[in-house]
Structure formats: structure tokens, C-alpha cells
PDB file of N, CA and C in Angstrom:
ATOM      1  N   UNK A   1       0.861  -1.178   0.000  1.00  0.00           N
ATOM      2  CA  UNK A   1       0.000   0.000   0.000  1.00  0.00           C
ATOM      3  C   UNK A   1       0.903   1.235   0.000  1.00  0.00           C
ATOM      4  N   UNK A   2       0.430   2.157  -0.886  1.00  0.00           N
ATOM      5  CA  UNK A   2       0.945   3.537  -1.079  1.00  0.00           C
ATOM      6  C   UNK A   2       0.943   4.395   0.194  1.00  0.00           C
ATOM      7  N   UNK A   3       1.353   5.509   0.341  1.00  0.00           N
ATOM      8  CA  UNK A   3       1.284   6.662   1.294  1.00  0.00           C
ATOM      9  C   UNK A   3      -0.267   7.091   0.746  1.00  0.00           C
ATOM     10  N   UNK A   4      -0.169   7.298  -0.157  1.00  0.00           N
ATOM     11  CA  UNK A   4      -1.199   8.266  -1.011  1.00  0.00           C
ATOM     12  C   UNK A   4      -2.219   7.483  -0.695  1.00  0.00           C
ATOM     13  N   UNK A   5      -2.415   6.014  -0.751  1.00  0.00           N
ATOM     14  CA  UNK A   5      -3.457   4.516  -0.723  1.00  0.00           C
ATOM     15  C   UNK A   5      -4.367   5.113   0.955  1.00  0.00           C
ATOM     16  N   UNK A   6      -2.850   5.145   1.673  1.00  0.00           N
ATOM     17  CA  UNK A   6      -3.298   5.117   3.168  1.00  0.00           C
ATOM     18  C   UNK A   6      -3.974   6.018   3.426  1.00  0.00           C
ATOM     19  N   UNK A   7      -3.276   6.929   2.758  1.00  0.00           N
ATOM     20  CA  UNK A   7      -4.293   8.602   3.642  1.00  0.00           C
ATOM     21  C   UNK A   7      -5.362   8.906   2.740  1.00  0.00           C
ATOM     22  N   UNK A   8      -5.761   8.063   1.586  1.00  0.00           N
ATOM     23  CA  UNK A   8      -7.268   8.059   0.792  1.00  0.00           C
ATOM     24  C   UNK A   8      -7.881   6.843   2.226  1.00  0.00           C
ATOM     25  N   UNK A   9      -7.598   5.821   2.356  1.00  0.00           N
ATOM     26  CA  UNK A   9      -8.404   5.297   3.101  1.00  0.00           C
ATOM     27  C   UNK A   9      -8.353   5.369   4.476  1.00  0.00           C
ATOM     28  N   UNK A  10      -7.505   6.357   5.222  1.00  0.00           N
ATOM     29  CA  UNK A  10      -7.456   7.488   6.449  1.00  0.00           C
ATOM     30  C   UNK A  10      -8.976   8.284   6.335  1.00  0.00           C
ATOM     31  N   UNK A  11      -8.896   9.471   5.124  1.00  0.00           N
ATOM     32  CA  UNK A  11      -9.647   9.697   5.111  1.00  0.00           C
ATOM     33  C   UNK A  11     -11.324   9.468   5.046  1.00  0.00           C
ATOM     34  N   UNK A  12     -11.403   8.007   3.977  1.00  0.00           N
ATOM     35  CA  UNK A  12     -12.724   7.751   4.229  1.00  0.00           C
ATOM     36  C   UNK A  12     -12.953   7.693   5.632  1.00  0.00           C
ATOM     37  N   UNK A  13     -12.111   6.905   6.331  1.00  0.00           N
ATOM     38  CA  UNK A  13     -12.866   6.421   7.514  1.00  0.00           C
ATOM     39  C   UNK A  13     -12.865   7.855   8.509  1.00  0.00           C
ATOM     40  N   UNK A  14     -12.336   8.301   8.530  1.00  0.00           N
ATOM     41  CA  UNK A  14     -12.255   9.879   9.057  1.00  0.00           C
ATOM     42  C   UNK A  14     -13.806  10.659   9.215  1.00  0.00           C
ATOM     43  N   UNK A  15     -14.064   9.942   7.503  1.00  0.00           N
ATOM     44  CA  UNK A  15     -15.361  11.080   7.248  1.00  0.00           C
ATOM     45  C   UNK A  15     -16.691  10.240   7.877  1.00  0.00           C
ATOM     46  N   UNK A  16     -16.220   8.921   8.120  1.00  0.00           N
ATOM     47  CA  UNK A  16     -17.644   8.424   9.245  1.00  0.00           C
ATOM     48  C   UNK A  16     -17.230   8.138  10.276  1.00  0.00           C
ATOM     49  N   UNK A  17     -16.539   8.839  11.134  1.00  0.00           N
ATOM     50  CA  UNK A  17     -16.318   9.251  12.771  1.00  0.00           C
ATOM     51  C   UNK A  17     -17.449   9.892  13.588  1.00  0.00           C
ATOM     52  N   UNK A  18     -18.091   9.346  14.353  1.00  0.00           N
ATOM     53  CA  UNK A  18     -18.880  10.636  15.029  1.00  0.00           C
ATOM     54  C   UNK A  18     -18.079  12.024  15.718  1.00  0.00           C
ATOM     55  N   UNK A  19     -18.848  13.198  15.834  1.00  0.00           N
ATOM     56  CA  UNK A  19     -17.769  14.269  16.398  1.00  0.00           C
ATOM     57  C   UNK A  19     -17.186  13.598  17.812  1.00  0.00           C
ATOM     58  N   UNK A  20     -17.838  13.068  18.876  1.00  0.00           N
ATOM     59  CA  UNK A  20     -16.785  12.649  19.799  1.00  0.00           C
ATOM     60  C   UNK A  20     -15.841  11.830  19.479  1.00  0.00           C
ATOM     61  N   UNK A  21     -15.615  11.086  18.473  1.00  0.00           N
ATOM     62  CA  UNK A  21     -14.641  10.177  18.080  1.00  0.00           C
ATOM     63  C   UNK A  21     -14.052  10.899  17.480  1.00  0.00           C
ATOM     64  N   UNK A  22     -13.768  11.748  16.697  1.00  0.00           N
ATOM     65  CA  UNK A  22     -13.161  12.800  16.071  1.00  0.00           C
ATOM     66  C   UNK A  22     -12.286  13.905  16.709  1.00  0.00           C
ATOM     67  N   UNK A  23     -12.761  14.049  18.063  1.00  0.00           N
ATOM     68  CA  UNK A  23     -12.328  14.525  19.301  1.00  0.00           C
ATOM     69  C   UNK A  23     -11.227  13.701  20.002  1.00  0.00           C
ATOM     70  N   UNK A  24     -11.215  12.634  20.135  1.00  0.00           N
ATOM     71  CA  UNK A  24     -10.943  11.742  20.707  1.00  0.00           C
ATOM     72  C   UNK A  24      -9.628  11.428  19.622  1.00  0.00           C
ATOM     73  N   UNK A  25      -9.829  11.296  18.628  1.00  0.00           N
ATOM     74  CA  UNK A  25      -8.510  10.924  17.455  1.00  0.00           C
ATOM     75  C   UNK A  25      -7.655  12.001  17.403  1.00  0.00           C
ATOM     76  N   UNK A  26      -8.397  13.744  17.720  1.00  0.00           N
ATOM     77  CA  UNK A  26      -7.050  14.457  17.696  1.00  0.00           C
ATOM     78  C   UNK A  26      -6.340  14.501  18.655  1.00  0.00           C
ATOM     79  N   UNK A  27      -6.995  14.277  19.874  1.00  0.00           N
ATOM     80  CA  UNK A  27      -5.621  14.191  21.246  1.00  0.00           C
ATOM     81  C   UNK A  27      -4.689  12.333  20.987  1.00  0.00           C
ATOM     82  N   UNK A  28      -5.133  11.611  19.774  1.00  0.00           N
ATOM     83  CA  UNK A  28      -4.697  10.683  19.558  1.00  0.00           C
ATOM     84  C   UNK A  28      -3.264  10.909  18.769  1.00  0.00           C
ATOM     85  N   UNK A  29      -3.846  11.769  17.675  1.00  0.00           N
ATOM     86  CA  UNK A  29      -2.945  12.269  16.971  1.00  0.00           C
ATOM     87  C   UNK A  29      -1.673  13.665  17.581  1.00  0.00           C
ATOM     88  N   UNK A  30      -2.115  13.712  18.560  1.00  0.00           N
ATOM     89  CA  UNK A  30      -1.539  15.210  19.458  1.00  0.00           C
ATOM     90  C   UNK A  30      -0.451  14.420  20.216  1.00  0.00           C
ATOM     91  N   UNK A  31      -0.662  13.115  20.380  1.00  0.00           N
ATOM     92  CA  UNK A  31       0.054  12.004  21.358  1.00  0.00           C
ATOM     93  C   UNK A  31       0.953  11.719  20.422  1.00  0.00           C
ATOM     94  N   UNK A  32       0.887  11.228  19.048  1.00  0.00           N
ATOM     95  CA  UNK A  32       1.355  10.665  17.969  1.00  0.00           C
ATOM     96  C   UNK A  32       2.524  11.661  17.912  1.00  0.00           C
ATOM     97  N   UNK A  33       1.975  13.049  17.747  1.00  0.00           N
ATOM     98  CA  UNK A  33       2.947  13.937  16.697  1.00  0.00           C
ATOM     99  C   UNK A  33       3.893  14.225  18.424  1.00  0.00           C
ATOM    100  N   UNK A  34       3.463  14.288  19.197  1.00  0.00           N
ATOM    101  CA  UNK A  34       4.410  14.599  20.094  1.00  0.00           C
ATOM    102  C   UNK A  34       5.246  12.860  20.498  1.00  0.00           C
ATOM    103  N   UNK A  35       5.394  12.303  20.209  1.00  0.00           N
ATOM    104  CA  UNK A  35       6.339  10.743  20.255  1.00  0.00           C
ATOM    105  C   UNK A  35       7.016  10.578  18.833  1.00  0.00           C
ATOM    106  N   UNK A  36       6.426  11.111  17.913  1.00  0.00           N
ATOM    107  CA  UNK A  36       7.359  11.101  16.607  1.00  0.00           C
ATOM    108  C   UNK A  36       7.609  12.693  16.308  1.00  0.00           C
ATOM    109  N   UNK A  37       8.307  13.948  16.921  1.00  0.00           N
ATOM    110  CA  UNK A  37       8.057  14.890  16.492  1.00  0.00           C
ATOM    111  C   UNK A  37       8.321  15.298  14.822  1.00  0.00           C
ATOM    112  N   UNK A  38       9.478  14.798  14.514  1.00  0.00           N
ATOM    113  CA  UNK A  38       9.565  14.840  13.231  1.00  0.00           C
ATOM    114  C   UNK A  38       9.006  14.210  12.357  1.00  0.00           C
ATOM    115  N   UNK A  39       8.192  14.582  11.256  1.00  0.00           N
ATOM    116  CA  UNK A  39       7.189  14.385  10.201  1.00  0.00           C
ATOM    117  C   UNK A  39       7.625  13.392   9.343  1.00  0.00           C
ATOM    118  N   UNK A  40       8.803  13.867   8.844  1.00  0.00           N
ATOM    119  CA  UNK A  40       9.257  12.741   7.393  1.00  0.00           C
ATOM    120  C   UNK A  40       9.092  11.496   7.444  1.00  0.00           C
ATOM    121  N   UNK A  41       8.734  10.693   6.299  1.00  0.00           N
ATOM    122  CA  UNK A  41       8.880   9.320   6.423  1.00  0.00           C
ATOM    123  C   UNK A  41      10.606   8.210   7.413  1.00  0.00           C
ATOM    124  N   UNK A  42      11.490   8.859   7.006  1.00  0.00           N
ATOM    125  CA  UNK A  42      12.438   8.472   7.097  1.00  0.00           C
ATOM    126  C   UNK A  42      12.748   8.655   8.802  1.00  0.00           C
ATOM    127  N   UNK A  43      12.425   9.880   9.137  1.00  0.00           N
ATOM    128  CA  UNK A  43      12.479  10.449  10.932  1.00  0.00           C
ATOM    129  C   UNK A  43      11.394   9.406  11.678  1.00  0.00           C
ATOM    130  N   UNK A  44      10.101   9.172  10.572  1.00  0.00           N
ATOM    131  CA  UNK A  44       9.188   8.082  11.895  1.00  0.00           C
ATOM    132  C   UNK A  44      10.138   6.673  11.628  1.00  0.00           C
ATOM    133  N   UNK A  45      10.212   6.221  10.574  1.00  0.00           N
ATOM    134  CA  UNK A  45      10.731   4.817  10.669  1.00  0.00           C
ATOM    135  C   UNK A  45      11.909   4.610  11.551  1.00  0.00           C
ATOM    136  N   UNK A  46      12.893   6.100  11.722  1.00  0.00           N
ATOM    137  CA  UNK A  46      14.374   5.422  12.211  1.00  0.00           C
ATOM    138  C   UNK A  46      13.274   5.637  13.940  1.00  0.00           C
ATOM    139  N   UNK A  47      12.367   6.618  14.043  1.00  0.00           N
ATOM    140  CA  UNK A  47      12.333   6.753  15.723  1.00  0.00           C
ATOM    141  C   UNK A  47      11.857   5.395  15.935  1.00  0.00           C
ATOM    142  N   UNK A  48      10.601   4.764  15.072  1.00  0.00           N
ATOM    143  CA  UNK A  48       9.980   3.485  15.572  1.00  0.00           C
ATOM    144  C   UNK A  48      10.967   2.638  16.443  1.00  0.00           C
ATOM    145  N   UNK A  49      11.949   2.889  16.271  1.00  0.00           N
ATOM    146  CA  UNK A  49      13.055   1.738  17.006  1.00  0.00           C
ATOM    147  C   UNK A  49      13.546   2.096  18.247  1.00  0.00           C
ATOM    148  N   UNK A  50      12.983   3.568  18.720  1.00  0.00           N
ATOM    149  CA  UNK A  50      13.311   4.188  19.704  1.00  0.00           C
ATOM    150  C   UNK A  50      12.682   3.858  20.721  1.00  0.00           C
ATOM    151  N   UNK A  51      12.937   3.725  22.246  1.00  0.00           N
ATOM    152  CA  UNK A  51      11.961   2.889  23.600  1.00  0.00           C
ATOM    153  C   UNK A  51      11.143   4.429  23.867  1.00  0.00           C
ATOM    154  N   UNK A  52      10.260   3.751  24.060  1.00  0.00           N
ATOM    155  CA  UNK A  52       9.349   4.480  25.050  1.00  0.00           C
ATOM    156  C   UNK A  52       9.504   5.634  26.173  1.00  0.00           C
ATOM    157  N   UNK A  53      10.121   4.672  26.934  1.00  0.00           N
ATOM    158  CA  UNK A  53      10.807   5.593  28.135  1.00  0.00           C
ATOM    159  C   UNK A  53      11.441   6.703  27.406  1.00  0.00           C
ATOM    160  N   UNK A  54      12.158   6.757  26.485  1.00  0.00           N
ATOM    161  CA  UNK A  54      13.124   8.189  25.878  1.00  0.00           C
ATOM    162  C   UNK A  54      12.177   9.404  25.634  1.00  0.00           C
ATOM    163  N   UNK A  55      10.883   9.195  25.364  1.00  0.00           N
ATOM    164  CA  UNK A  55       9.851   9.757  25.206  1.00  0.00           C
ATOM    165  C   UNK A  55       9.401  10.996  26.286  1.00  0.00           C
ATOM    166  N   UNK A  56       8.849  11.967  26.240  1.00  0.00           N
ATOM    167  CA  UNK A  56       8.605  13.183  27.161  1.00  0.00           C
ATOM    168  C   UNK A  56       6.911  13.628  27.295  1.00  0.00           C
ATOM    169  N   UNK A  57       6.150  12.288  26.969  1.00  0.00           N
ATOM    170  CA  UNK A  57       4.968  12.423  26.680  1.00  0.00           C
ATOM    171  C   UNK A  57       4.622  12.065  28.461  1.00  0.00           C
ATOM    172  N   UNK A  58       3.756  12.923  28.688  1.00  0.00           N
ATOM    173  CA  UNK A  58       3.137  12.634  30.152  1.00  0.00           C
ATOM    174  C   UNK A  58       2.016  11.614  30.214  1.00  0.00           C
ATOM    175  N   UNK A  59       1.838  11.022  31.306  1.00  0.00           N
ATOM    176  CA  UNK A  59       1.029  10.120  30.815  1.00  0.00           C
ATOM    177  C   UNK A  59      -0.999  10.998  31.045  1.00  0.00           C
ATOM    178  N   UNK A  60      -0.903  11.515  31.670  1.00  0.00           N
ATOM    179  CA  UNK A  60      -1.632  12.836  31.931  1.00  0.00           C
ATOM    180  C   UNK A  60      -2.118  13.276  30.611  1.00  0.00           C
ATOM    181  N   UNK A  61      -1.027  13.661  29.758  1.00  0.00           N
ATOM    182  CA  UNK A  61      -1.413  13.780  27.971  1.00  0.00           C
ATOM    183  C   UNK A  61      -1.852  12.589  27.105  1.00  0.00           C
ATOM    184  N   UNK A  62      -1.770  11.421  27.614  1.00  0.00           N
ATOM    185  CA  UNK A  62      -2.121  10.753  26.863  1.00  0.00           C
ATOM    186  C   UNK A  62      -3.261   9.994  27.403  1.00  0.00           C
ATOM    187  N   UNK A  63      -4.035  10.100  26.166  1.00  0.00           N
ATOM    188  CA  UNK A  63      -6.008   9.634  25.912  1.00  0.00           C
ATOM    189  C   UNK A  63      -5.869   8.174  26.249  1.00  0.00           C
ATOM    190  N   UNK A  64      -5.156   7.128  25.695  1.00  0.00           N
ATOM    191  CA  UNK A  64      -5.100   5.986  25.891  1.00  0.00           C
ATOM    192  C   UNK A  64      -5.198   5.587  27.091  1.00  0.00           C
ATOM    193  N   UNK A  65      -4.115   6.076  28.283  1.00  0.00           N
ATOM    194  CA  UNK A  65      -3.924   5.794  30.029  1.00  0.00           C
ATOM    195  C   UNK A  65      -4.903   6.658  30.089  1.00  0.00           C
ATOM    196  N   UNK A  66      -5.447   7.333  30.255  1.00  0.00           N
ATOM    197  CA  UNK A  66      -6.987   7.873  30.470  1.00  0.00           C
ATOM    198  C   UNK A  66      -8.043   7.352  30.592  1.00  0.00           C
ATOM    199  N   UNK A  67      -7.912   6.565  29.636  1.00  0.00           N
ATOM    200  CA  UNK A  67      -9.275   5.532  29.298  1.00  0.00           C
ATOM    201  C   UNK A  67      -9.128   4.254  30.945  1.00  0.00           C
ATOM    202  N   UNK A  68      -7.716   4.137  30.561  1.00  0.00           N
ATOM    203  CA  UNK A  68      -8.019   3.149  31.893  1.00  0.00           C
ATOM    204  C   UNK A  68      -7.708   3.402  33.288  1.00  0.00           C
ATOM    205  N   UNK A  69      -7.853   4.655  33.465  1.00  0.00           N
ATOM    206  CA  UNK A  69      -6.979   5.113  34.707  1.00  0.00           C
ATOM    207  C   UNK A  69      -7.700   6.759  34.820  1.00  0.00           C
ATOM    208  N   UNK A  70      -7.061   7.471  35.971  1.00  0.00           N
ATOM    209  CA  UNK A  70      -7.473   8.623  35.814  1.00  0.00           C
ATOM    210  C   UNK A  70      -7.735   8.785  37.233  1.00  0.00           C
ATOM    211  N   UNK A  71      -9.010   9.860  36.988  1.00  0.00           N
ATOM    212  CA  UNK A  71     -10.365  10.458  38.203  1.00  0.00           C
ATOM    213  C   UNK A  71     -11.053   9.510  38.488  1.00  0.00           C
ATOM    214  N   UNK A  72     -11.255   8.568  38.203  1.00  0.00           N
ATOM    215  CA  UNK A  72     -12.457   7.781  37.975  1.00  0.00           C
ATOM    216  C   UNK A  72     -12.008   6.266  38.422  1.00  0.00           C
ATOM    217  N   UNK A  73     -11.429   5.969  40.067  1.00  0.00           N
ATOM    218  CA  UNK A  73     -10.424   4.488  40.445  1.00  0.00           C
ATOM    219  C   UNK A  73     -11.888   3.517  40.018  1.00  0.00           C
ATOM    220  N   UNK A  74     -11.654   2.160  39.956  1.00  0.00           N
ATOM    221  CA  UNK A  74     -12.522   1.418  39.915  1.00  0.00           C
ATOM    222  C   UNK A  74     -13.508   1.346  39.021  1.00  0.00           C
ATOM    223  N   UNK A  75     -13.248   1.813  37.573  1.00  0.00           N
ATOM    224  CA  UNK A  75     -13.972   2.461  36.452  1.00  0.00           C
ATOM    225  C   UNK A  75     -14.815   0.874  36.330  1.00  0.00           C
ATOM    226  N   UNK A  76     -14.051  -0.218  36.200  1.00  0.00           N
ATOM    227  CA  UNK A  76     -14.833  -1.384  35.664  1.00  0.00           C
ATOM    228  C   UNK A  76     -15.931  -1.805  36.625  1.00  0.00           C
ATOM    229  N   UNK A  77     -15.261  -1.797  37.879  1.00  0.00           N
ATOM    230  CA  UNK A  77     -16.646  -2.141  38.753  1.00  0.00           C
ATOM    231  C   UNK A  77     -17.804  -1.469  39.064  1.00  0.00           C
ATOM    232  N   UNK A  78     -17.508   0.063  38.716  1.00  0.00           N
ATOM    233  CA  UNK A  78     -18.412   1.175  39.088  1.00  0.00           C
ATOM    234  C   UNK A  78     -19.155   1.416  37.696  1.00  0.00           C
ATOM    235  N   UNK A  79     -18.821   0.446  36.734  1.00  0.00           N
ATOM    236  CA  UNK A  79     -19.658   1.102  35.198  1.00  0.00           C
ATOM    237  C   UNK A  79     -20.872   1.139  35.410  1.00  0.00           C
ATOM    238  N   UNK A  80     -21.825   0.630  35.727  1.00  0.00           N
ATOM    239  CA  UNK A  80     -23.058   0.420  35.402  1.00  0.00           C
ATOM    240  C   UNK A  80     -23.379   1.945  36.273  1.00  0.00           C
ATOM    241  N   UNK A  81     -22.813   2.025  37.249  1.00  0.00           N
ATOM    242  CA  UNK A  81     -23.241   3.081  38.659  1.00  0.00           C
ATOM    243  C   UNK A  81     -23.024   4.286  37.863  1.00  0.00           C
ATOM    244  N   UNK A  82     -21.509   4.069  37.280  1.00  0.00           N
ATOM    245  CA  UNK A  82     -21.267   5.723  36.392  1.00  0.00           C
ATOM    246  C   UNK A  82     -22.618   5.792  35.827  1.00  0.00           C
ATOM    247  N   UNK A  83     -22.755   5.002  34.489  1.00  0.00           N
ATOM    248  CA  UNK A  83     -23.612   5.013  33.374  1.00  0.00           C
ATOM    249  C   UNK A  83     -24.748   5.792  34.150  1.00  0.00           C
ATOM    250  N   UNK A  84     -25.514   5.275  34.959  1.00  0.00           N
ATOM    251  CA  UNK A  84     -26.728   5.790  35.517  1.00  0.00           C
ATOM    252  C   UNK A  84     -26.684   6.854  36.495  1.00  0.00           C
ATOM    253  N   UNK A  85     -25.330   7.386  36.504  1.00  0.00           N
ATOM    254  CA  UNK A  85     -25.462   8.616  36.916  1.00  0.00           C
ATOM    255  C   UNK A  85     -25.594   9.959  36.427  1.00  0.00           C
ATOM    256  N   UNK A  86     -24.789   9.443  35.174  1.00  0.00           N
ATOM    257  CA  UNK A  86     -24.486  10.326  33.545  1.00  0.00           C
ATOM    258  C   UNK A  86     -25.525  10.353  32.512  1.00  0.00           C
ATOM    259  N   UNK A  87     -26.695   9.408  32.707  1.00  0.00           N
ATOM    260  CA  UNK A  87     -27.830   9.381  32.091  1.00  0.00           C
ATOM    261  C   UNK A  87     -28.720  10.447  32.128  1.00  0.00           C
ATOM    262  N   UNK A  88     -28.368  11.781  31.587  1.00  0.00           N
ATOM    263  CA  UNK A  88     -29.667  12.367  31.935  1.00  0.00           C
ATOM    264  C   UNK A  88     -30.849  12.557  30.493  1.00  0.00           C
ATOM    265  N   UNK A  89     -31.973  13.727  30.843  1.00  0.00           N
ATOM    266  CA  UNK A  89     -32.588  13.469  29.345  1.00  0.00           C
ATOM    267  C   UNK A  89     -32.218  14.580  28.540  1.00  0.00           C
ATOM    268  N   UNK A  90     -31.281  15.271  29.213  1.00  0.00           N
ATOM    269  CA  UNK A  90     -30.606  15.890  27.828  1.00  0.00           C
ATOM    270  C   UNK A  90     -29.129  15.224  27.157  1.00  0.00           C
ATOM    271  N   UNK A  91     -28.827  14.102  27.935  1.00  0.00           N
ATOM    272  CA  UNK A  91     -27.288  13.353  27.685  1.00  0.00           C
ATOM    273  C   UNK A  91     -27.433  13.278  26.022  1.00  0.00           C
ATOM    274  N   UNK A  92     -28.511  12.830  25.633  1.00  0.00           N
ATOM    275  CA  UNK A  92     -28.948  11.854  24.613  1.00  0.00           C
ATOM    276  C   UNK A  92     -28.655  10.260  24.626  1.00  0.00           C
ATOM    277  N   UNK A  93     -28.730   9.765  26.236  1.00  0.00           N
ATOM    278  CA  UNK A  93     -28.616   8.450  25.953  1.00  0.00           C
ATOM    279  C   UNK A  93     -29.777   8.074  27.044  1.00  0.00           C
ATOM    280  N   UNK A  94     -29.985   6.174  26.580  1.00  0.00           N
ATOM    281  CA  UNK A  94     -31.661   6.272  27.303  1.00  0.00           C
ATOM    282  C   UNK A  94     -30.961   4.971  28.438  1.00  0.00           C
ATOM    283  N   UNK A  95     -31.763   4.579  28.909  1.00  0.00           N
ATOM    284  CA  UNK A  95     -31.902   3.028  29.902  1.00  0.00           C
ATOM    285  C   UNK A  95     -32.695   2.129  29.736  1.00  0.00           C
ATOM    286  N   UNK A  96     -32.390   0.829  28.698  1.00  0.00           N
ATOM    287  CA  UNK A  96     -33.509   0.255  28.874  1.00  0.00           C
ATOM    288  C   UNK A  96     -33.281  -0.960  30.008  1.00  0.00           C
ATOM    289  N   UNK A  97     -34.238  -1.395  30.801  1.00  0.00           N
ATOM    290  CA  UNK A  97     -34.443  -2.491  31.632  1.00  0.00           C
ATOM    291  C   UNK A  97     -34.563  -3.906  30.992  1.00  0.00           C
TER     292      UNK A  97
END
């Protein structure tokens, strides 16, 4: 697959993102460009080989450790409790029994 291949089929899928997922991909991409700062093809391939740790990304900045960690200790056991707390009728989401 081409460069050109990828970022035609980047984009389709881009264009059926909902806006929170769209939200969600630029602090993805904000994570990305700050772990590879340099753009060129040649600058991401030699960093890919580079560890992690060398990295200056906080984990605070990054969406991924967010998802499982954070404000929120005990996210898996407390889901259902979140959910129905965050339910309201302007959320746009419903409860069914």
C-alpha cells in the first residue's frame, strides 16, 4: 500500500467518525505527533526503534492511560453506577431495563 493509498483510506474512515470520536482521534494524533516529532517518512521509521521511556509524553497527555486510569479508580466495577449517573434526558442516551 501507497502513502497516497493510506491517507485516501485514512480519510474515508475519518469522514464516518462521530464528532466525539473525532475529538478523541485528535488528542490521539496530538500524542502521535508529540512521540514522533519529526514528520518525514524516514524520521518516523528510524524513531519506531526508539523505547518508550526516551519519550517526554506525560502520561496525563495521553487519551489511551486515560481511558483506563485517571479520576475515575474502579472504572470497571463502578460502570453500570457511572452510566446511571451520567444518564440524563438531555445526555442523549436512554436506559432500557
Amino acid at each position: 500500500m501507497t502513502a497516497i493509498e493510506l491517507r485516501q483510506k485514512l480519510i474515508e474512515r475519518i469522514n464516518q467518525l462521530s464528532f466525539q470520536k473525532l475529538l478523541f482521534l485528535e488528542k490521539l494524533i496530538q500524542s502521535l505527533e508529540a512521540y514522533f516529532p519529526d514528520t518525514s517518512e524516514n524520521a518516523v521509521r528510524d524513531s519506531v526503534l526508539e523505547s518508550p521511556i526516551s519519550t517526554t509524553v506525560s502520561p496525563e497527555d495521553d487519551p489511551i492511560i486515560g481511558m483506563c486510569s485517571g479520576i475515575t479508580p474502579n472504572l470497571s466495577e463502578r460502570a453500570e453506577e457511572i452510566l446511571e449517573a451520567d444518564i440524563q434526558p438531555r445526555s442523549g442516551w436512554t436506559w432500557k431495563e
